[in-house]
C-alpha atoms as a PDB file:
ATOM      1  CA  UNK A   1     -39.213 -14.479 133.717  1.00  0.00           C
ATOM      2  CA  UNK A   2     -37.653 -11.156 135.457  1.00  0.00           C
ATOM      3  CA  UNK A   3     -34.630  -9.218 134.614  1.00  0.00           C
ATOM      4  CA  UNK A   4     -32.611  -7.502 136.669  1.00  0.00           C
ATOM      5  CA  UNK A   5     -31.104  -5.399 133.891  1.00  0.00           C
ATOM      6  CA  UNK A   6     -32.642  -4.078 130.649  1.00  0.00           C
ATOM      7  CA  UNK A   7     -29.891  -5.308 128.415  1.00  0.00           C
ATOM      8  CA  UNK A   8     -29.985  -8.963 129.206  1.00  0.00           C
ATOM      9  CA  UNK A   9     -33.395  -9.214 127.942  1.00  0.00           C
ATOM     10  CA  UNK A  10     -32.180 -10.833 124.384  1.00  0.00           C
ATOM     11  CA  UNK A  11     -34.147  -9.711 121.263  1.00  0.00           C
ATOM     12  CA  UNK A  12     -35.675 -12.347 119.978  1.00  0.00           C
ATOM     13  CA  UNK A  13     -37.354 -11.817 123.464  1.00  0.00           C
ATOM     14  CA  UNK A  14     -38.868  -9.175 122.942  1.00  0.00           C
ATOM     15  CA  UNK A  15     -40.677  -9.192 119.526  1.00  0.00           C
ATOM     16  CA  UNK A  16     -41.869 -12.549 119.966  1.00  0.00           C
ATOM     17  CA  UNK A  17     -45.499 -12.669 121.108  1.00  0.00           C
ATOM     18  CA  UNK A  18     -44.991 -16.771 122.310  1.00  0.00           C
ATOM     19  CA  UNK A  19     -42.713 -14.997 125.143  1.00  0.00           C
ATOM     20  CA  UNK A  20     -44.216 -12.453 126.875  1.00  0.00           C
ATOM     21  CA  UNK A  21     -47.643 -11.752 127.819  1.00  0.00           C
ATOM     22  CA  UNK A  22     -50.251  -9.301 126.215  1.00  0.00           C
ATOM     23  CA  UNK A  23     -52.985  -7.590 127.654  1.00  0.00           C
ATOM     24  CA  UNK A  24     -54.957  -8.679 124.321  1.00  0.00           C
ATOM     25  CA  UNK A  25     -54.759 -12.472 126.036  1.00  0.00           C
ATOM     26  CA  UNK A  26     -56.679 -11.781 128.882  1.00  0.00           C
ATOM     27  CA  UNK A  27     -60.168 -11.544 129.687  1.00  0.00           C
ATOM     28  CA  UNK A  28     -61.856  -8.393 128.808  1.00  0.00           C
ATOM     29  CA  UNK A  29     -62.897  -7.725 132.442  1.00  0.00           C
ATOM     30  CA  UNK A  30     -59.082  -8.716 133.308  1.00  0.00           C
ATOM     31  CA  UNK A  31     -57.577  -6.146 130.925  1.00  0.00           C
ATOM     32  CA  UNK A  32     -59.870  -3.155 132.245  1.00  0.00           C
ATOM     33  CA  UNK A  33     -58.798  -3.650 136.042  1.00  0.00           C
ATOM     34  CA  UNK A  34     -54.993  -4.017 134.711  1.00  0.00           C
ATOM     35  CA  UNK A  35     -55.204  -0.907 132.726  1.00  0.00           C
ATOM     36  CA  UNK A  36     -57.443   0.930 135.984  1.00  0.00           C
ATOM     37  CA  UNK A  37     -54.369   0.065 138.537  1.00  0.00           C
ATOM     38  CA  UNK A  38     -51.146  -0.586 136.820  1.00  0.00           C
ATOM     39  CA  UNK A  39     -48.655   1.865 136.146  1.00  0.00           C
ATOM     40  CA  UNK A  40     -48.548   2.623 132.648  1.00  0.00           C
ATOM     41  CA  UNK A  41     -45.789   3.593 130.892  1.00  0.00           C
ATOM     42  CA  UNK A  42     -44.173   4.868 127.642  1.00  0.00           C
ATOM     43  CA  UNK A  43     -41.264   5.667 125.815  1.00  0.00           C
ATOM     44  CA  UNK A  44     -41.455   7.683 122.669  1.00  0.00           C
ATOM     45  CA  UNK A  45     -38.879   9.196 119.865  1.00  0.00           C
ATOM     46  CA  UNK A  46     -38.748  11.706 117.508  1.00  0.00           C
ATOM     47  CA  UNK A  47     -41.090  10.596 114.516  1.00  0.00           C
ATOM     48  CA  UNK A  48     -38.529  11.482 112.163  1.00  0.00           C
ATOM     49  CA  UNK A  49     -36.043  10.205 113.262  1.00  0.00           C
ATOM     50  CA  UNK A  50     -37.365   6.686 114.531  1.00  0.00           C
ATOM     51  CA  UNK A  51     -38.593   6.411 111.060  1.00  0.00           C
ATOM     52  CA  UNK A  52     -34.543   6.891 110.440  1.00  0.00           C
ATOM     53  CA  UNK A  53     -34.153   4.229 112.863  1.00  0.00           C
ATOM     54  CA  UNK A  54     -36.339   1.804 111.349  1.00  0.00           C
ATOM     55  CA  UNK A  55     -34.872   1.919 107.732  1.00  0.00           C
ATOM     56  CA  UNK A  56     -31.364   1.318 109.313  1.00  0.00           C
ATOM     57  CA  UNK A  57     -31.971  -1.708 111.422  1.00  0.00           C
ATOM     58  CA  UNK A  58     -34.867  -3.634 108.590  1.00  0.00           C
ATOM     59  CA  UNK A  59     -32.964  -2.429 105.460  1.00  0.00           C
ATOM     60  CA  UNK A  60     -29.790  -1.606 106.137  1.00  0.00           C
ATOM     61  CA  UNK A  61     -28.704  -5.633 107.128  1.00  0.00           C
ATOM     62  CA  UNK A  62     -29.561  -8.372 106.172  1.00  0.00           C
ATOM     63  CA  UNK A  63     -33.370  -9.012 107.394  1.00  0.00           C
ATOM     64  CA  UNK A  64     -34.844 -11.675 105.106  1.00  0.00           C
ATOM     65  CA  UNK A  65     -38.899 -11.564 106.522  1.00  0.00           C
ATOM     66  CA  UNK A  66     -38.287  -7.408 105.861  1.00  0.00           C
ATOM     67  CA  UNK A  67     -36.481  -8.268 102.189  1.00  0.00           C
ATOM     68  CA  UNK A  68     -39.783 -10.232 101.411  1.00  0.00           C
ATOM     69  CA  UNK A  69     -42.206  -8.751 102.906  1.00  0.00           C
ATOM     70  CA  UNK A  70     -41.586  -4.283 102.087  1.00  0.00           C
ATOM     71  CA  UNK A  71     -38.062  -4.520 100.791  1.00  0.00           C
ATOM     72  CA  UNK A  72     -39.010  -6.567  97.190  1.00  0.00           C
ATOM     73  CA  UNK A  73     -42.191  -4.439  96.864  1.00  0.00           C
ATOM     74  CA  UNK A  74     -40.309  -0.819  97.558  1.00  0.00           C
ATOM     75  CA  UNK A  75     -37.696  -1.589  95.351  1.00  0.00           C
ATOM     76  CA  UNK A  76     -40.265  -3.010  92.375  1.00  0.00           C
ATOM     77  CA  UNK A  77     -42.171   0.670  93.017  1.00  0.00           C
ATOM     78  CA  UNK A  78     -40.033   3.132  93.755  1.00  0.00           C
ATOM     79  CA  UNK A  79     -36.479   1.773  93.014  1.00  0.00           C
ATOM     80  CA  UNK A  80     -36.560   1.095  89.672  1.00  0.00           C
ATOM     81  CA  UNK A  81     -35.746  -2.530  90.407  1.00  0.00           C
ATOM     82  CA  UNK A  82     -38.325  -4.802  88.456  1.00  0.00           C
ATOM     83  CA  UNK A  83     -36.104  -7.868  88.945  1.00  0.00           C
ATOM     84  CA  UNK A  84     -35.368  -8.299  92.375  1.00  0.00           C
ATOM     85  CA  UNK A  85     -33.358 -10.670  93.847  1.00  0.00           C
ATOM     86  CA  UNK A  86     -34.687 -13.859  95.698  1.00  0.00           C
ATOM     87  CA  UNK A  87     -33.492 -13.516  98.962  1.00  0.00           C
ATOM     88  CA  UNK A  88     -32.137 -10.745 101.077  1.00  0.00           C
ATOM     89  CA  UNK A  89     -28.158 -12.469 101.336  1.00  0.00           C
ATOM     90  CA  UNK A  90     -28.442 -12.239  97.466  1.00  0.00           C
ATOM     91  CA  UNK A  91     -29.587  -8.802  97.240  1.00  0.00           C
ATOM     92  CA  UNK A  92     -26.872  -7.113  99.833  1.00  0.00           C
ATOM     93  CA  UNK A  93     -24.126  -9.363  98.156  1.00  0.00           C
ATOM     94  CA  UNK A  94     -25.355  -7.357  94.806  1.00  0.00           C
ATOM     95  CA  UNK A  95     -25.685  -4.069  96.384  1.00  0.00           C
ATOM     96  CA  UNK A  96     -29.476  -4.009  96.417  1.00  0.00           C
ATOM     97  CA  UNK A  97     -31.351  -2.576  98.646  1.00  0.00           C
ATOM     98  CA  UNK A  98     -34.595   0.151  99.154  1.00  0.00           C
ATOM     99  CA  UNK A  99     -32.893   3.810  99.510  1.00  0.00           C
ATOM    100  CA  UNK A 100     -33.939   5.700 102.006  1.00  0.00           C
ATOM    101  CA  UNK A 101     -36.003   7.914  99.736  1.00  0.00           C
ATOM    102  CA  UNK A 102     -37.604   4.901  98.465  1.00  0.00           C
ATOM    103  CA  UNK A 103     -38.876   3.909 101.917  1.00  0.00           C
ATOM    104  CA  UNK A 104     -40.713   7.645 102.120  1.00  0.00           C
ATOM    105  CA  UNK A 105     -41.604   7.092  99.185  1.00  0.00           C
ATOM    106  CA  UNK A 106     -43.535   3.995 100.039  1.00  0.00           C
ATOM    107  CA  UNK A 107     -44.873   5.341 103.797  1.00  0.00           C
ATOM    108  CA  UNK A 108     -46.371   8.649 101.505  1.00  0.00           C
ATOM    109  CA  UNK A 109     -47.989   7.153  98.894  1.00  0.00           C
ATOM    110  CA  UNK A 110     -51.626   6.479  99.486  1.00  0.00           C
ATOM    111  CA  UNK A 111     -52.060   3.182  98.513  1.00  0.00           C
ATOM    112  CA  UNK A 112     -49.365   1.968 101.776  1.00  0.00           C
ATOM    113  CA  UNK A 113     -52.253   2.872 103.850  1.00  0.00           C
ATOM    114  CA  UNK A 114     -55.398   1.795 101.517  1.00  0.00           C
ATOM    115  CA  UNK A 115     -53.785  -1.729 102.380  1.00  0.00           C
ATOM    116  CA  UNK A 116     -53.686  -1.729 105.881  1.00  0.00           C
ATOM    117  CA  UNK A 117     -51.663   0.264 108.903  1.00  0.00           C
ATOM    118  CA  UNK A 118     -48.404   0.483 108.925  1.00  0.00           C
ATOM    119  CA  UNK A 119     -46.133  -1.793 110.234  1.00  0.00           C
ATOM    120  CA  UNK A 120     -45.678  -1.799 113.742  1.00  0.00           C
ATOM    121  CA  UNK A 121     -41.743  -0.080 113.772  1.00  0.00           C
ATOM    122  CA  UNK A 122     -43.165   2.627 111.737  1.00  0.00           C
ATOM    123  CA  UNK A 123     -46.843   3.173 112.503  1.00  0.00           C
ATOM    124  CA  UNK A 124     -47.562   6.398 114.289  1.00  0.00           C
ATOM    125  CA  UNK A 125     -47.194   5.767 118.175  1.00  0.00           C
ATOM    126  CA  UNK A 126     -50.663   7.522 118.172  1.00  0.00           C
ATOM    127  CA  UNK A 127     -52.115   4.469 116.371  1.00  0.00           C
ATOM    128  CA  UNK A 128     -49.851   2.145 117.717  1.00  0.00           C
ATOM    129  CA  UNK A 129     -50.201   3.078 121.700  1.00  0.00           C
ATOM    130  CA  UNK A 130     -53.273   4.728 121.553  1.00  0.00           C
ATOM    131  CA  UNK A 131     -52.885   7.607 124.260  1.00  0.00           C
ATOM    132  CA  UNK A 132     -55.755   9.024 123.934  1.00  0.00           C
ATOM    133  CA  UNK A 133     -57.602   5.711 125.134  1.00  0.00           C
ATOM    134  CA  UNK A 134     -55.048   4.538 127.770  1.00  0.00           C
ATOM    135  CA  UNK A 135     -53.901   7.067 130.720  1.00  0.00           C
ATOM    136  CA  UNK A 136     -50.769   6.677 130.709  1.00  0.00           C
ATOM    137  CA  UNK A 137     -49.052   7.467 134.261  1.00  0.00           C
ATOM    138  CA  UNK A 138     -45.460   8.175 132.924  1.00  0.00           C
ATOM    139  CA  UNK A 139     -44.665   9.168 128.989  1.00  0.00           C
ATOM    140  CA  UNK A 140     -40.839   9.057 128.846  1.00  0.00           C
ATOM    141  CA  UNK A 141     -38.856  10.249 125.585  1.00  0.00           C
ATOM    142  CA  UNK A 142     -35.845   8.162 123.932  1.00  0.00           C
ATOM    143  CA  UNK A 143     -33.827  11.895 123.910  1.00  0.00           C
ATOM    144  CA  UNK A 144     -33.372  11.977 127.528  1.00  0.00           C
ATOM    145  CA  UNK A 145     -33.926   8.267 127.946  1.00  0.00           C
ATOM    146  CA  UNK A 146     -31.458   7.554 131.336  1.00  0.00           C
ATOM    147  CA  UNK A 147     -32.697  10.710 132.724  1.00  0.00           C
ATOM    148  CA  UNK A 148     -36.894   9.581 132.258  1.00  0.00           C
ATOM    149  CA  UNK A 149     -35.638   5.894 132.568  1.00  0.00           C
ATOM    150  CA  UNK A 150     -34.080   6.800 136.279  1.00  0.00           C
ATOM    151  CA  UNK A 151     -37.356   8.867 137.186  1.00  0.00           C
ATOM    152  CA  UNK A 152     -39.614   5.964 136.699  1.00  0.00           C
ATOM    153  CA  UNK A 153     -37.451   3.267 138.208  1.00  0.00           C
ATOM    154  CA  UNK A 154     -37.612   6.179 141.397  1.00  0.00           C
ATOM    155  CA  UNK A 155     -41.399   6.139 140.229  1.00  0.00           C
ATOM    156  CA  UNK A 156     -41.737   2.090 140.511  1.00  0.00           C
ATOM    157  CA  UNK A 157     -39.493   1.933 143.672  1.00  0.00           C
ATOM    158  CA  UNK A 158     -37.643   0.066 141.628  1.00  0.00           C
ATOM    159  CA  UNK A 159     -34.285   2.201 141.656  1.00  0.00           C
ATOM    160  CA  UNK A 160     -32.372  -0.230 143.998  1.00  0.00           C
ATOM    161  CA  UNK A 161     -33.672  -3.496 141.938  1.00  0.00           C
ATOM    162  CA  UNK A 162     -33.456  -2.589 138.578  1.00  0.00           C
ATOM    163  CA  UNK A 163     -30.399  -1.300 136.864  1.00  0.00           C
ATOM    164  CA  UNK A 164     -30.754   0.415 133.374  1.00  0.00           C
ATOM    165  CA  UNK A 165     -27.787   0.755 131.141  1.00  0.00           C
ATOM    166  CA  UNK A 166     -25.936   3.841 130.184  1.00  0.00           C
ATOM    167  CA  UNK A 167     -27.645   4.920 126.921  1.00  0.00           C
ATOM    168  CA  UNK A 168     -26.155   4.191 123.674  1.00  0.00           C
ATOM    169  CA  UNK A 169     -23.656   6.852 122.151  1.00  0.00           C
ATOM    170  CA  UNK A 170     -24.993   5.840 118.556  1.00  0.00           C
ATOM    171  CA  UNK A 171     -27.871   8.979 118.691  1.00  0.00           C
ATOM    172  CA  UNK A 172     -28.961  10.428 115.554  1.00  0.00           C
ATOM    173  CA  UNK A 173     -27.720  13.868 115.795  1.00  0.00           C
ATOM    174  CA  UNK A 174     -30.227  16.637 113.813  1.00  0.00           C
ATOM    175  CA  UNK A 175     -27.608  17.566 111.820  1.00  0.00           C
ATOM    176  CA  UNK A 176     -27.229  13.947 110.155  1.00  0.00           C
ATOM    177  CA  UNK A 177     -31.631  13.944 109.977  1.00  0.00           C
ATOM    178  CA  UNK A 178     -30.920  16.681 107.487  1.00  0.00           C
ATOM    179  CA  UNK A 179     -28.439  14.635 105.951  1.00  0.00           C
ATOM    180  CA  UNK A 180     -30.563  11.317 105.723  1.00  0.00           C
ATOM    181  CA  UNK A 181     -33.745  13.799 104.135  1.00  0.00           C
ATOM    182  CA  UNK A 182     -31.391  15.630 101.580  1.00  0.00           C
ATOM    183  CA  UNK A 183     -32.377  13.052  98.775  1.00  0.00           C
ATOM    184  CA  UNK A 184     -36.371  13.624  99.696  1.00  0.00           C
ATOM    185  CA  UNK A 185     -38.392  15.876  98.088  1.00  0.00           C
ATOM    186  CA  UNK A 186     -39.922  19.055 100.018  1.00  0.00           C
ATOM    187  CA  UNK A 187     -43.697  17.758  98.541  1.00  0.00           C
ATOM    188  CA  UNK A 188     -43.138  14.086  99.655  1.00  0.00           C
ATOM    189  CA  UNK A 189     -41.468  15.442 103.459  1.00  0.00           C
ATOM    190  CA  UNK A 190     -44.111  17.694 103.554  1.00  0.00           C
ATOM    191  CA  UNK A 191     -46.614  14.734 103.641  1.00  0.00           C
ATOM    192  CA  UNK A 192     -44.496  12.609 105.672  1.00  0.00           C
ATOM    193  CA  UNK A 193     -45.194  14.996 107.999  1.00  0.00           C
ATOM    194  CA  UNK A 194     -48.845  15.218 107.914  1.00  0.00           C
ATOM    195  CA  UNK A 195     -48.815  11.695 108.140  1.00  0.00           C
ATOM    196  CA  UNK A 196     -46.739  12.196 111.413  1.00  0.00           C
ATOM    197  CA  UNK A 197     -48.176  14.892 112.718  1.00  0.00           C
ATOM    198  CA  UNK A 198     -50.144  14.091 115.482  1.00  0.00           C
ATOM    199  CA  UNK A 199     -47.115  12.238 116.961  1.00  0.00           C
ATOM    200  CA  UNK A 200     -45.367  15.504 117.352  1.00  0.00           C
ATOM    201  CA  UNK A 201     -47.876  17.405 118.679  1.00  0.00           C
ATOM    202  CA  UNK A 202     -49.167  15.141 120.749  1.00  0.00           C
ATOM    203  CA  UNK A 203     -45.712  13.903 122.473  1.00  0.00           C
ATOM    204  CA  UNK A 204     -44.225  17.558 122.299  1.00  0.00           C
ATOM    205  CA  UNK A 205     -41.940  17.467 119.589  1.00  0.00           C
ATOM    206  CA  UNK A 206     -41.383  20.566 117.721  1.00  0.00           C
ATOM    207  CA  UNK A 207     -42.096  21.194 114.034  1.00  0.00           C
ATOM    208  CA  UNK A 208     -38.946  20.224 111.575  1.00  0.00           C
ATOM    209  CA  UNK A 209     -38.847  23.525 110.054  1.00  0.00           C
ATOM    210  CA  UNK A 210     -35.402  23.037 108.416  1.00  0.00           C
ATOM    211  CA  UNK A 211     -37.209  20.331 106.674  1.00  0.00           C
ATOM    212  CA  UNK A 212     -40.401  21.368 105.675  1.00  0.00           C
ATOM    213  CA  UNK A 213     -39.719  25.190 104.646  1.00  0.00           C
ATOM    214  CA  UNK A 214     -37.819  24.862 101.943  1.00  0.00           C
END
């Protein structure tokens, strides 16, 4: 199936793996010519604040695979919530929910990553896109995302065919990443950010000084 425009691709779409097709599904021989002579492309965001991102749209509504499957076992941890309730409806109609804090709280602590790697909307794009093994042909950043999304439509010859939609207006400014960090500790930021690192060096971000130095 094709789209003409980005935002009629529905979401249910897109994180489904029974409707669309992965280069894991094809033939190993298949998936080496694809990745030799297809344009490759990416889109990336500041760490910090698509970790922001992620806590808003799984935690923030009412998500009931994210309630059972992180939100029960962060708020058991590190919220001080033994008792949880049974389902995500009950829990917002009570006012429960993992803070913020709590969810750094979980990504920091060693034992998240003794289990396994992180989940996909919060694993480091490093691990999760793997630049270093994939040449990428176009890397394209979510802060000047209808500037990088015009160049590669331009890039695809695609610019005529293809429309992409004005970007959204709901951008998390730095001054409200301060805001969203206030209740973290410096230690546990600190190793948020070692834990992030390589993301911002790697995809050019600068260091979050006003966060880490105190």
């Amino acid at each position: 199936m094709s789209y003409a425009k980005s935002n009629s691709i529905r979401g249910e779409v897109l994180h489904s793996r029974n409707k669309l097709t992965f280069l894991d599904t094809f033939p190993r021989i298949e998936m080496k010519a694809k990745l030799k002579h297809y344009t490759k492309f990416l889109f990336v965001r500041d760490p910090f604040v698509r970790l922001i991102s992620a806590y808003r749209d799984k935690f923030m509504h009412v998500n009931e695979y994210f309630y059972q499957t992180f939100g029960r076992y962060i708020l058991r941890l590190y919220g001080n919530q033994p008792n949880t309730p049974n389902t995500a409806q009950e829990a917002f109609a009570s006012g429960v929910r993992p803070s913020f804090h709590n969810f750094i709280q979980y990504l920091v602590d060693p034992q998240t990553l003794k289990k396994g790697p992180f989940e996909p909307h919060w694993r480091q794009m490093t691990r999760l896109c793997h630049p270093c093994l994939i040449q990428y042909d176009f890397v394209g950043h979510q802060e000047t995302l209808q500037e990088d999304a015009d160049l590669l439509l331009k890039m695809l010859t695609l610019k005529d065919e293809v429309k992409f939609p004005p970007s959204s207006v709901n951008m998390t400014s730095p001054d409200s990443v301060l805001d969203w960090f206030r209740p973290v500790s410096l230690e546990d930021r600190r190793k948020l950010y070692q834990l992030y690192e390589e993301d911002f060096r790697f995809f050019g971000y600068e260091r979050p000084s006003k966060l880490l130095d105190g």
